[in-house]
Protein backbone atom coordinates (compact mmCIF):
# COMPACT_ATOMS: atom_id res chain seq x y z
CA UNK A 1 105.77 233.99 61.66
CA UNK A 2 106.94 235.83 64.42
CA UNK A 3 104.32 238.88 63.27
CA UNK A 4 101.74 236.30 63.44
CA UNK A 5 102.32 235.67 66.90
CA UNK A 6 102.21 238.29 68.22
CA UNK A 7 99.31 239.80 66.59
CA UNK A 8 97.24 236.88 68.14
CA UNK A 9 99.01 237.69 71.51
CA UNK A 10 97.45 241.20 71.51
CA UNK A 11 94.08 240.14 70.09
CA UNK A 12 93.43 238.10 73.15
CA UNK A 13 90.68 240.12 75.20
CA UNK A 14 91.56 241.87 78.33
CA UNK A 15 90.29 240.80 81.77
CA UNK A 16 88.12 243.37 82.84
CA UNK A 17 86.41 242.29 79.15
CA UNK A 18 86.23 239.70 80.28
CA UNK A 19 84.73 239.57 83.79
CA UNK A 20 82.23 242.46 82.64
CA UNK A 21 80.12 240.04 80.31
CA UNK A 22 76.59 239.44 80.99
CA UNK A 23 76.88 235.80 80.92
CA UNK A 24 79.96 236.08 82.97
CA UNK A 25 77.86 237.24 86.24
CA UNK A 26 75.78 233.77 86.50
CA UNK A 27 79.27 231.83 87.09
CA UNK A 28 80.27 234.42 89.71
CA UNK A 29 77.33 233.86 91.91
CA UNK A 30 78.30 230.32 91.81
CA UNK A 31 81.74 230.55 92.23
CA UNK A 32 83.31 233.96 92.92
CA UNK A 33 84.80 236.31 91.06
CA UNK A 34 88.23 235.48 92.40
CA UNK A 35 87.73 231.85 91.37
CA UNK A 36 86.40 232.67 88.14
CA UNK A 37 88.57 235.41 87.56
CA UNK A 38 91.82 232.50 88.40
CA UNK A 39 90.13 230.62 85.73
CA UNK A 40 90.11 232.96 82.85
CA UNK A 41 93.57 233.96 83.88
CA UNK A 42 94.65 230.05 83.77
CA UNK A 43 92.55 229.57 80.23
CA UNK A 44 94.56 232.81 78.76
CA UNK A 45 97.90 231.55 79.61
CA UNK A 46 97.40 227.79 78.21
CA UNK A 47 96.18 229.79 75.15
CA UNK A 48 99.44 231.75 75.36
CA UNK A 49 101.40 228.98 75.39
CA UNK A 50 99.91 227.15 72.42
CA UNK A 51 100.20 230.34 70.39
CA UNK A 52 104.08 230.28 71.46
CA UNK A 53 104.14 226.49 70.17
CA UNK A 54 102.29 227.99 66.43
CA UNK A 55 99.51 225.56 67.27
CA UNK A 56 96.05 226.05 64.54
CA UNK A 57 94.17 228.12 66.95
CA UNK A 58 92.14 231.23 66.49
CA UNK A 59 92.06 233.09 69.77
CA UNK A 60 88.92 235.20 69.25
CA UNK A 61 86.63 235.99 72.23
CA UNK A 62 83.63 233.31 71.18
CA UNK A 63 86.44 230.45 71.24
CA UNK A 64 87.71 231.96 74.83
CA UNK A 65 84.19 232.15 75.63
CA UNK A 66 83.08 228.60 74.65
CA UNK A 67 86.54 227.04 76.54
CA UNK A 68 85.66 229.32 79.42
CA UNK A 69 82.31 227.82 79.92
CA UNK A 70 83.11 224.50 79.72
CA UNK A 71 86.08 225.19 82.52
CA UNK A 72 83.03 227.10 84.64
CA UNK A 73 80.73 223.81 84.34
CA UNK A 74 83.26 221.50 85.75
CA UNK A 75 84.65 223.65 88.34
CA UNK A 76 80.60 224.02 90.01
CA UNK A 77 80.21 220.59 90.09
CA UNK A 78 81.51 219.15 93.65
CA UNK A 79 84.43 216.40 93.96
CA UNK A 80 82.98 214.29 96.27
CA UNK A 81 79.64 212.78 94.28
CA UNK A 82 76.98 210.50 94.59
CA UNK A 83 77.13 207.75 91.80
CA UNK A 84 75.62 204.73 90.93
CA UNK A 85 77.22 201.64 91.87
CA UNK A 86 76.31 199.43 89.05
CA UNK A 87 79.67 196.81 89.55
CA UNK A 88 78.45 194.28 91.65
CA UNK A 89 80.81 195.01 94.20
CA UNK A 90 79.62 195.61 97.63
CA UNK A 91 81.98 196.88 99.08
CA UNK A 92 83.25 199.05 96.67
CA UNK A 93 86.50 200.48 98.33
CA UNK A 94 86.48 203.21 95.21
CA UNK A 95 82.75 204.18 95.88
CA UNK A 96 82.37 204.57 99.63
CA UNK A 97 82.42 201.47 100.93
CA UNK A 98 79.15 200.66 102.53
CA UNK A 99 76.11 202.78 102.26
CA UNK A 100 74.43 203.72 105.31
CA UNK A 101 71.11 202.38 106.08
CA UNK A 102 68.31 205.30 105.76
CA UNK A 103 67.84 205.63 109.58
CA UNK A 104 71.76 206.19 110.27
CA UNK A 105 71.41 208.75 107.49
CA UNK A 106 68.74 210.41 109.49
CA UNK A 107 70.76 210.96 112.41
CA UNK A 108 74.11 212.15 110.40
CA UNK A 109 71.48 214.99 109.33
CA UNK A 110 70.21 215.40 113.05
CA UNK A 111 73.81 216.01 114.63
CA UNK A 112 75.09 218.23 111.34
CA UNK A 113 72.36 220.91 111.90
CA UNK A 114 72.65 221.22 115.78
CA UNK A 115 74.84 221.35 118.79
CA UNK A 116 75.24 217.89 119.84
CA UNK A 117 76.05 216.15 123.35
CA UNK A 118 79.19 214.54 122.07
CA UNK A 119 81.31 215.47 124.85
CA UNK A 120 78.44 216.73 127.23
CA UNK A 121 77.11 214.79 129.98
CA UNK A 122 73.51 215.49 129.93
CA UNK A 123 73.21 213.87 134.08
CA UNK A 124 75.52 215.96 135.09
CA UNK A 125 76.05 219.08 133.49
CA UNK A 126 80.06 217.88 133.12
CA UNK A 127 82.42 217.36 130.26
CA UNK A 128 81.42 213.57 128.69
CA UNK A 129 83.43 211.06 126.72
CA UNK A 130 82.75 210.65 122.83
CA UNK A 131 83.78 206.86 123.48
CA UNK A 132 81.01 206.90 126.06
CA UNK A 133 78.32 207.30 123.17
CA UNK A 134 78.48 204.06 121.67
CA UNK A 135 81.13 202.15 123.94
CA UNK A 136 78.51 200.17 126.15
CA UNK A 137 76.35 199.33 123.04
CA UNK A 138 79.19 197.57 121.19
CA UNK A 139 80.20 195.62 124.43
CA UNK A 140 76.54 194.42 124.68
CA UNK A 141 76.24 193.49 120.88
CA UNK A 142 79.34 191.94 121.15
CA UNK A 143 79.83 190.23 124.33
CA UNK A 144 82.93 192.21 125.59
CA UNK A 145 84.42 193.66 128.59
CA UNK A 146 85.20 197.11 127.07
CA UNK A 147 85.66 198.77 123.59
CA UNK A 148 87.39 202.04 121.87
CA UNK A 149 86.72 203.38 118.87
CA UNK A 150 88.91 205.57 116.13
CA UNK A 151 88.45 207.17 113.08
CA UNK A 152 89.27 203.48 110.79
CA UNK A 153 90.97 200.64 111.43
CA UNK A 154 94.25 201.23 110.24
CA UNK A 155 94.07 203.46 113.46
CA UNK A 156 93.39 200.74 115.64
CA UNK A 157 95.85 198.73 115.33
CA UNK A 158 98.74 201.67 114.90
CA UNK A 159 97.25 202.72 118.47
CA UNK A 160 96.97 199.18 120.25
CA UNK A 161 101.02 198.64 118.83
CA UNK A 162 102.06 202.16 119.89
CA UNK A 163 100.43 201.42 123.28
CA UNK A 164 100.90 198.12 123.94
CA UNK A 165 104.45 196.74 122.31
CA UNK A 166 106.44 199.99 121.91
CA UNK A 167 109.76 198.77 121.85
CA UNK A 168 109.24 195.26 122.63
CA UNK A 169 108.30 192.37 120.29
CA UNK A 170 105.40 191.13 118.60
CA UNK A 171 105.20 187.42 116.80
CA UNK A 172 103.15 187.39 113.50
CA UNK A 173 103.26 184.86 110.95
CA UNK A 174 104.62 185.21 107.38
CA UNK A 175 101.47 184.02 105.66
CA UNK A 176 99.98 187.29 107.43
CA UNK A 177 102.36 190.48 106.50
CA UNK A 178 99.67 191.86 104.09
CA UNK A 179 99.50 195.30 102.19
CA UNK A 180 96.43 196.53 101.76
CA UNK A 181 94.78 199.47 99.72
CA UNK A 182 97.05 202.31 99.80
CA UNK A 183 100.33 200.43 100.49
CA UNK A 184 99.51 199.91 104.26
CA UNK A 185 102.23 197.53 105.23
CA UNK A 186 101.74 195.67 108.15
CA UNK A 187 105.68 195.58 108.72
CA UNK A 188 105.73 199.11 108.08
CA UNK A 189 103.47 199.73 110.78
CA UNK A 190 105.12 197.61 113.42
CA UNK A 191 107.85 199.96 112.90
CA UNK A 192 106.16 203.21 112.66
CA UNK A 193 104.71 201.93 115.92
CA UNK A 194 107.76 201.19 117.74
CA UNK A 195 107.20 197.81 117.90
CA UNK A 196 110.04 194.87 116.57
CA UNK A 197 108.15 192.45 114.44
CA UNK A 198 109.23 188.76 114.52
CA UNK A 199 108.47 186.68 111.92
CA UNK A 200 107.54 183.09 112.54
CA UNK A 201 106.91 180.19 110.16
CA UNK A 202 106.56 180.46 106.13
CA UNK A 203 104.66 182.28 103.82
CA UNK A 204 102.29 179.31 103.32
CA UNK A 205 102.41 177.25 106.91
CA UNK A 206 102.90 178.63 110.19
CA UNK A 207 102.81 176.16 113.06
CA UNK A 208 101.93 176.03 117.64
CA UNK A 209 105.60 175.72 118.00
CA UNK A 210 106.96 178.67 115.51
CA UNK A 211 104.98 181.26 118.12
CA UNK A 212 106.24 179.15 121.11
CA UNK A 213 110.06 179.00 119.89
CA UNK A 214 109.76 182.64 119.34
CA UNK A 215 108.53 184.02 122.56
CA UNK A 216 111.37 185.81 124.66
CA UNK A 217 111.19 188.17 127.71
CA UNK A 218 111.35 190.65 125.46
CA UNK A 219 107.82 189.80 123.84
CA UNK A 220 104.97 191.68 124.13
CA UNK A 221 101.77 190.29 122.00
CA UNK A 222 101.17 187.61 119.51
CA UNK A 223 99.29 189.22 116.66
CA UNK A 224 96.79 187.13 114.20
CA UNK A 225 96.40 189.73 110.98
CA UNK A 226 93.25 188.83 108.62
CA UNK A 227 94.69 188.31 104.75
CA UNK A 228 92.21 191.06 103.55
CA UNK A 229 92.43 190.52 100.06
CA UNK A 230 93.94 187.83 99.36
CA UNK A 231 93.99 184.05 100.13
CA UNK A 232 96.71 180.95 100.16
CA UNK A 233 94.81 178.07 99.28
CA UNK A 234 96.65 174.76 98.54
CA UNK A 235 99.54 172.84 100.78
CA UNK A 236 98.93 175.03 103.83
CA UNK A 237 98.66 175.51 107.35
CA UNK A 238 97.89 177.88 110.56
CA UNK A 239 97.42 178.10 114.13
CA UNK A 240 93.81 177.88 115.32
CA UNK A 241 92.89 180.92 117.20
CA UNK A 242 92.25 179.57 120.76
CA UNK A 243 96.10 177.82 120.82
CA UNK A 244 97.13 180.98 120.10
CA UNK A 245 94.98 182.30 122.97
CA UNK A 246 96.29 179.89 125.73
CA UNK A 247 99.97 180.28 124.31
CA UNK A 248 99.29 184.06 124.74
CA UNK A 249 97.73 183.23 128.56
CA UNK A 250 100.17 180.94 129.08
CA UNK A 251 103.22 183.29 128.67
CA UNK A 252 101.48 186.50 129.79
CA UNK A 253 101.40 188.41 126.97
CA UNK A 254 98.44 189.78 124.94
CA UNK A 255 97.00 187.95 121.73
CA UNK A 256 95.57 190.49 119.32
CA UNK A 257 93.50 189.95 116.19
CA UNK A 258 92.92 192.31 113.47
CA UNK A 259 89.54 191.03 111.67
CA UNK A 260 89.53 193.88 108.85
CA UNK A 261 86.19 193.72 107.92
CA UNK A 262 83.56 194.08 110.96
CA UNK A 263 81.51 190.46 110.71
CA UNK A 264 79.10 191.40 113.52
CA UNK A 265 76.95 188.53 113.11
CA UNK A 266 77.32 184.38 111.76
CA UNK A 267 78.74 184.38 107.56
CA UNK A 268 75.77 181.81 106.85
CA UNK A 269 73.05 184.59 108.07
CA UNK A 270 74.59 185.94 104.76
CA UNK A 271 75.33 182.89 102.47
CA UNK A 272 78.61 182.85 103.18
CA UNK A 273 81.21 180.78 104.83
CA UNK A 274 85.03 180.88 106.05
CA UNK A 275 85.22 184.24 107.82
CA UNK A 276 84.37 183.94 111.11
CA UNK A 277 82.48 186.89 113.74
CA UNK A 278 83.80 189.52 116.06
CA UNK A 279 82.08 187.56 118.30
CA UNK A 280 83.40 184.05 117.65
CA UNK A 281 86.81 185.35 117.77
CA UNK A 282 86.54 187.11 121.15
CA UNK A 283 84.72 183.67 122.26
CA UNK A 284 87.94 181.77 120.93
CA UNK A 285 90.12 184.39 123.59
CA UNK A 286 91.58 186.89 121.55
CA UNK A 287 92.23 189.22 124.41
CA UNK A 288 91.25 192.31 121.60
CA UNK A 289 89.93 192.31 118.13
CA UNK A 290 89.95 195.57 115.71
CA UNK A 291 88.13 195.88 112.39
CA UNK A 292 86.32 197.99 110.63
CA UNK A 293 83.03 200.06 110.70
CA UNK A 294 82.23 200.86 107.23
CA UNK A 295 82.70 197.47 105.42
CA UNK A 296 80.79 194.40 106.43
CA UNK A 297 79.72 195.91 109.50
CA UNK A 298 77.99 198.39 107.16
CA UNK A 299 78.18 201.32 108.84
CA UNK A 300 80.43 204.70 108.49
CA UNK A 301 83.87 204.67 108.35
CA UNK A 302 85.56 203.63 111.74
CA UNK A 303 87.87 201.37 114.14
CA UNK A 304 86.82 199.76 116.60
CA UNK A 305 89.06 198.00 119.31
CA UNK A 306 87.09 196.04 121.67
CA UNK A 307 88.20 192.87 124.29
CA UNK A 308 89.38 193.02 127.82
CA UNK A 309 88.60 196.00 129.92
CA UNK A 310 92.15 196.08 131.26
CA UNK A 311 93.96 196.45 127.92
CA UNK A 312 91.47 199.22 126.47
CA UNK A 313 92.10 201.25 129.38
CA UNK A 314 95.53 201.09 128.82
CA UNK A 315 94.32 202.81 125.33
CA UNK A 316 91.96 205.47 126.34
CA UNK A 317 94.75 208.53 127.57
CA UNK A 318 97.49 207.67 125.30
CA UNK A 319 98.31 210.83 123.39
CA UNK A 320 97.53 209.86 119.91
CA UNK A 321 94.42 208.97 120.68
CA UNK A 322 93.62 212.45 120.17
CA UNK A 323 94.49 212.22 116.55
CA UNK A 324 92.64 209.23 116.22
CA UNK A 325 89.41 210.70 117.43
CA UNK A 326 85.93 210.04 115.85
CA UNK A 327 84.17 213.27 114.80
CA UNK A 328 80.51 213.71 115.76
CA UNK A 329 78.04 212.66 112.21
CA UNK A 330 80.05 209.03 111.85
CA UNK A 331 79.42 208.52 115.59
CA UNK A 332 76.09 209.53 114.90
CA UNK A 333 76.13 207.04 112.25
CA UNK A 334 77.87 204.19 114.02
CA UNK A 335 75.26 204.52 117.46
CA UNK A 336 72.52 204.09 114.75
CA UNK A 337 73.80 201.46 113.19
CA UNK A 338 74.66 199.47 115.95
CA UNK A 339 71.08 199.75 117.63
CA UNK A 340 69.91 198.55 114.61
CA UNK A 341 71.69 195.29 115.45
CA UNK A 342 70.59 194.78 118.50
CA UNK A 343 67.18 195.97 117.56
CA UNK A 344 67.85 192.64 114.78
CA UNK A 345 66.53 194.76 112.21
CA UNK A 346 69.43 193.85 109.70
CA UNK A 347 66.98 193.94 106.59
CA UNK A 348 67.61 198.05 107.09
CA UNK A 349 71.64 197.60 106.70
CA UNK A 350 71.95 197.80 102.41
CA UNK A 351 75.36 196.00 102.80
CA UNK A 352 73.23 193.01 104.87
CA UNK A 353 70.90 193.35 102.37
CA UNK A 354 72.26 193.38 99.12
CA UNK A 355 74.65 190.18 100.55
CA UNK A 356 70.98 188.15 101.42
CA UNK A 357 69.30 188.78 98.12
CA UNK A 358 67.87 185.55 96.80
CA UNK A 359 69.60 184.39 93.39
CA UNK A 360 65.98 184.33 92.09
CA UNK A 361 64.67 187.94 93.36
CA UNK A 362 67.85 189.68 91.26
CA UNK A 363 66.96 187.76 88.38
CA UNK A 364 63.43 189.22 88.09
CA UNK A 365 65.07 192.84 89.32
CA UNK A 366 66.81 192.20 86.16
CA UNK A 367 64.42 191.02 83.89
CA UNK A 368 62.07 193.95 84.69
CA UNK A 369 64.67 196.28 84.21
CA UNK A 370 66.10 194.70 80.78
CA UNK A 371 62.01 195.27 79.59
CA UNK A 372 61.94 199.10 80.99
CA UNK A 373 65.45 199.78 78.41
CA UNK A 374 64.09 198.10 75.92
CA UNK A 375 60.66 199.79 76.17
CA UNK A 376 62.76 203.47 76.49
CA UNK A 377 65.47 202.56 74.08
CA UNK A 378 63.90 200.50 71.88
CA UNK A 379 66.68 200.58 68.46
CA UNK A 380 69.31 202.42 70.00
CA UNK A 381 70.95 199.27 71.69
CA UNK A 382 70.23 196.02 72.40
CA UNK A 383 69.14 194.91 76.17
CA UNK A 384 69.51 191.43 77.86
CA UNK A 385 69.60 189.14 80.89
CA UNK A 386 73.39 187.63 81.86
CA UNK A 387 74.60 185.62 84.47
CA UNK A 388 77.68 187.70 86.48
CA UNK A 389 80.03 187.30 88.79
CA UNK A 390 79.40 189.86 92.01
CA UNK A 391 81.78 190.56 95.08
CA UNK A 392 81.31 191.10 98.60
CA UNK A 393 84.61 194.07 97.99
CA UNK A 394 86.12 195.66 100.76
CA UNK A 395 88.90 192.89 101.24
CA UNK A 396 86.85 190.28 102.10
CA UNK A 397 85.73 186.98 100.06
CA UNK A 398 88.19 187.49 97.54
CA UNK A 399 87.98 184.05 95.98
CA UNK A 400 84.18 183.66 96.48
CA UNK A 401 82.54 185.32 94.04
CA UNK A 402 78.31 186.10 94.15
CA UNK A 403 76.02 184.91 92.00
CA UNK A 404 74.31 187.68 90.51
CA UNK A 405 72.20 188.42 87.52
CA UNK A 406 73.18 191.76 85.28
CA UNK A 407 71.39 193.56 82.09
CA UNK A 408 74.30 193.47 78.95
CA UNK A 409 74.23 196.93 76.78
CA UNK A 410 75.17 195.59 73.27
CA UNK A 411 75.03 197.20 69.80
CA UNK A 412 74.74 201.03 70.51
CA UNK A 413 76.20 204.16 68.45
CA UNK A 414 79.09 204.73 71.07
CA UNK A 415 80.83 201.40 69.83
CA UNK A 416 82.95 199.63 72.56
CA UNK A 417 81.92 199.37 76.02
CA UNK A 418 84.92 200.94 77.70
CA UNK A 419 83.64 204.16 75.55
CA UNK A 420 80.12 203.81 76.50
CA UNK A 421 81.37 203.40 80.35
CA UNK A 422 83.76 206.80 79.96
CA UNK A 423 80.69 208.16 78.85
CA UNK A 424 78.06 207.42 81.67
CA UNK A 425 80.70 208.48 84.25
CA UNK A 426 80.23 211.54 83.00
CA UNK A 427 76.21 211.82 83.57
CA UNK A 428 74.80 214.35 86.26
CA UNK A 429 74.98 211.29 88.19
CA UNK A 430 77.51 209.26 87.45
CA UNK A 431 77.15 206.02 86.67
CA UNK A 432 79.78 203.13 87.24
CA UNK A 433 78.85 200.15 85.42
CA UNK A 434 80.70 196.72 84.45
CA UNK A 435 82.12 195.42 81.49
CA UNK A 436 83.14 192.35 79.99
CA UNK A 437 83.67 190.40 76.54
CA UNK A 438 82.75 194.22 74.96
CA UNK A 439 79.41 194.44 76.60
CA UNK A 440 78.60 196.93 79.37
CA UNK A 441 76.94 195.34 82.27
CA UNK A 442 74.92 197.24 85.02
CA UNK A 443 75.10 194.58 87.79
CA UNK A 444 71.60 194.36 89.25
CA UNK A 445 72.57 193.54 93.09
CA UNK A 446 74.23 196.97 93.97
CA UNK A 447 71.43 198.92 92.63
CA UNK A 448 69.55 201.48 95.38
CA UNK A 449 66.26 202.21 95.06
CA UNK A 450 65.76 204.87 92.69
CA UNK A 451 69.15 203.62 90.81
CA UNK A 452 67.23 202.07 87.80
CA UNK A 453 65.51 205.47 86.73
CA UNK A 454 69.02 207.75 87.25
CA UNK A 455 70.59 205.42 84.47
CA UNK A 456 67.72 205.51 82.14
CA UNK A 457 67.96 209.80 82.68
CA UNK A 458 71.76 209.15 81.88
CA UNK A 459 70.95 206.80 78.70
CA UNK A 460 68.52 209.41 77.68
CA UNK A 461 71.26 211.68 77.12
CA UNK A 462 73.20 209.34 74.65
CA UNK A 463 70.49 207.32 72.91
């Protein structure tokens, strides 16, 4: 046994054997020959090990060779992707978020290849403000004094606590002491902030007089904290905004919302109801509002903190602010975006878009898509029209599901759906469909332009 061992051991090939293959040099354009040469050193000692645990396995140079090449395939492709968002979600926190409307794209490409004037003021000839770029087209989109923007939202509001209520109090109601995605604790915040979080009311009804009871000398801002993902429905109760604005302006200290998702204009533009606007909530006189740039808003990922001139100011030098800062292609992306609001041209926004389809217009999508598969794949599996469930994503409608029409994959060679879906994720381009009752579902609504014929190349590859 032991013999056996270790005449395997010395069979296995040496490096420079290794590296000098012709086949060898293709992968070392691609990656390097210190990369690849990590890689066969990494594959040898796995095979070293398995030989020291007497597993079945015939070392020889073709078998180091064919595990070599499959290792040199998946280390060229890149991490970060493009896939096909065939879920029905949105906002797919897992896939990017929002998708950037073709002219923000444009300018991310502009500002990547070139200098840019991001801190350059092109009057003067003098050091500029990033902030500057997009600050006075947010206040006139949204109808406020001032605004700030960071690199996402969870920034926001760890700056406006860290600058505003370090060491003093802040009132927020039970029913709003959410996690979100990636265990972001809005208590754990307050105290990474400095700030001393009182808690007011119950976890289901929070009431005008639990805020007033609770205001000391000590208090520095009432904050109002959007649910995100989650809602209370039932035997409950909470503080309409603008009592909580002339409690705040009574008492002298700052009301703050955090909105999450960035609802720039009215929820029935989009079909929807029960969230309100940035701008309805900065007309109700909450003093500042933060949310985000790259969920409803649709734009790139950002934080924007925008209300009274007095209190942003207060925001612009602090020293974390540096840390916070935007880099130059998402403000390139976020200027777009926003003049595509004001231009009204929200047809160009894919979040806005997807969100207004017509229950009627997916259908079709869906019906001329089940005929292409069937036309393509015509035995292989069996193609047809469902009713599904979408969702906005991104925290926001979470008991509101879409209406949405979907194409079923039933009765193909790969068996169950969850093995048909393992297998599209790994196409060229990945695709990330739906499943339910055993039948995978590409959800018509989240599907770009282009989307259908990447899944038929990826279905090509299995039927």
């Amino acid at each position: 046994m032991i013999e056996a061992i270790k005449d395997k051991m010395r069979s296995l090939p040496a490096m420079d054997l290794l590296l000098s293959q012709d086949w060898v040099e293709e992968w070392i354009s691609q990656l390097g020959r210190d990369t690849v040469k990590l890689l066969f050193s990494d594959l040898l000692s796995d095979i070293r090990r398995k030989i020291l645990e007497d597993e079945e396995l015939e070392p020889s140079l073709g078998f180091i060779n064919e595990q070599a090449k499959k290792i040199f395939t998946d280390e060229v492709k890149r991490k970060l992707r493009p896939v096909v968002n065939a879920t029905g979600v949105v906002i797919h926190t897992n896939l990017g978020r929002s998708c950037l409307a073709a002219e923000a794209i444009r300018a991310v490409c502009d500002i990547a290849a070139s200098y840019s004037s991001l801190e350059y003021d092109l009057l003067t000839g003098t050091r500029g403000s990033r902030n500057s770029l997009v600050e006075g087209l947010l206040c006139r989109l949204i109808g406020v004094e001032a605004a700030l923007v960071v690199n996402n939202n969870a920034a926001a509001i760890v700056l406006c606590l860290s600058a505003l209520a370090n060491g003093a109090e802040v009132i927020v109601s039970r029913g709003e002491l959410v996690e979100i995605g990636g265990s972001f604790r809005i208590p754990d915040i307050m105290k990474f902030s400095g700030a001393k979080l009182i808690e007011v009311g119950t976890t289901n009804r929070t009431h005008l007089k639990d805020y007033s009871e609770a205001i000391t000398k000590e208090t520095a801002m009432i904050l109002k904290v959007h649910p995100s993902n989650f809602r209370i429905e039932g035997f409950t109760a909470q503080v309409p905004r603008c009592e909580l604005a002339e409690l705040a302006a009574q008492n002298g200290i700052i009301f703050m919302e955090d909105m999450g998702s960035g609802l720039l204009i009215e929820a029935d533009e989009l079909g929807l109801e029960g969230e309100d606007s940035v701008k309805k909530c900065i007309s109700d006189g909450a003093d500042i509002v933060t949310f985000s740039g790259d969920k409803m808003l649709g734009g790139p990922q950002i934080g924007v903190v925008a209300g009274k001139r007095e209190i942003i100011d207060k925001l612009r030098n602090v020293q974390i602010m540096r840390a916070f800062r935007v880099d130059k292609m998402t403000l390139a992306a976020f200027e777009t975006t926003i003049r595509i609001y004001l231009r009204g041209e929200l047809g160009k926004i894919p979040v806005v878009s997807m969100l207004k389809q017509e229950h009627d217009e997916i259908e079709k999508r869906a019906h001329r898509f089940a005929s292409i598969l069937r036309e393509k794949f015509n035995g292989a599996a069996e193609f047809s029209v469902i009713p599904v469930e979408d969702a906005v994503g991104g925290g926001a409608y979470p008991a509101r599901p879409l209406k949405g029409w979907g194409v079923s994959v039933t009765s193909h060679a790969w068996g169950s759906a969850g093995n048909l879906q393992a297998l599209l994720r790994q196409s060229d381009i990945p695709i990330i469909a739906g499943a339910k009752d055993d039948c995978l579902i590409f959800h018509i609504r989240t599907l770009l332009d282009g989307d259908e014929e990447k899944i038929i190349e990826a279905l090509k590859t299995l039927f």
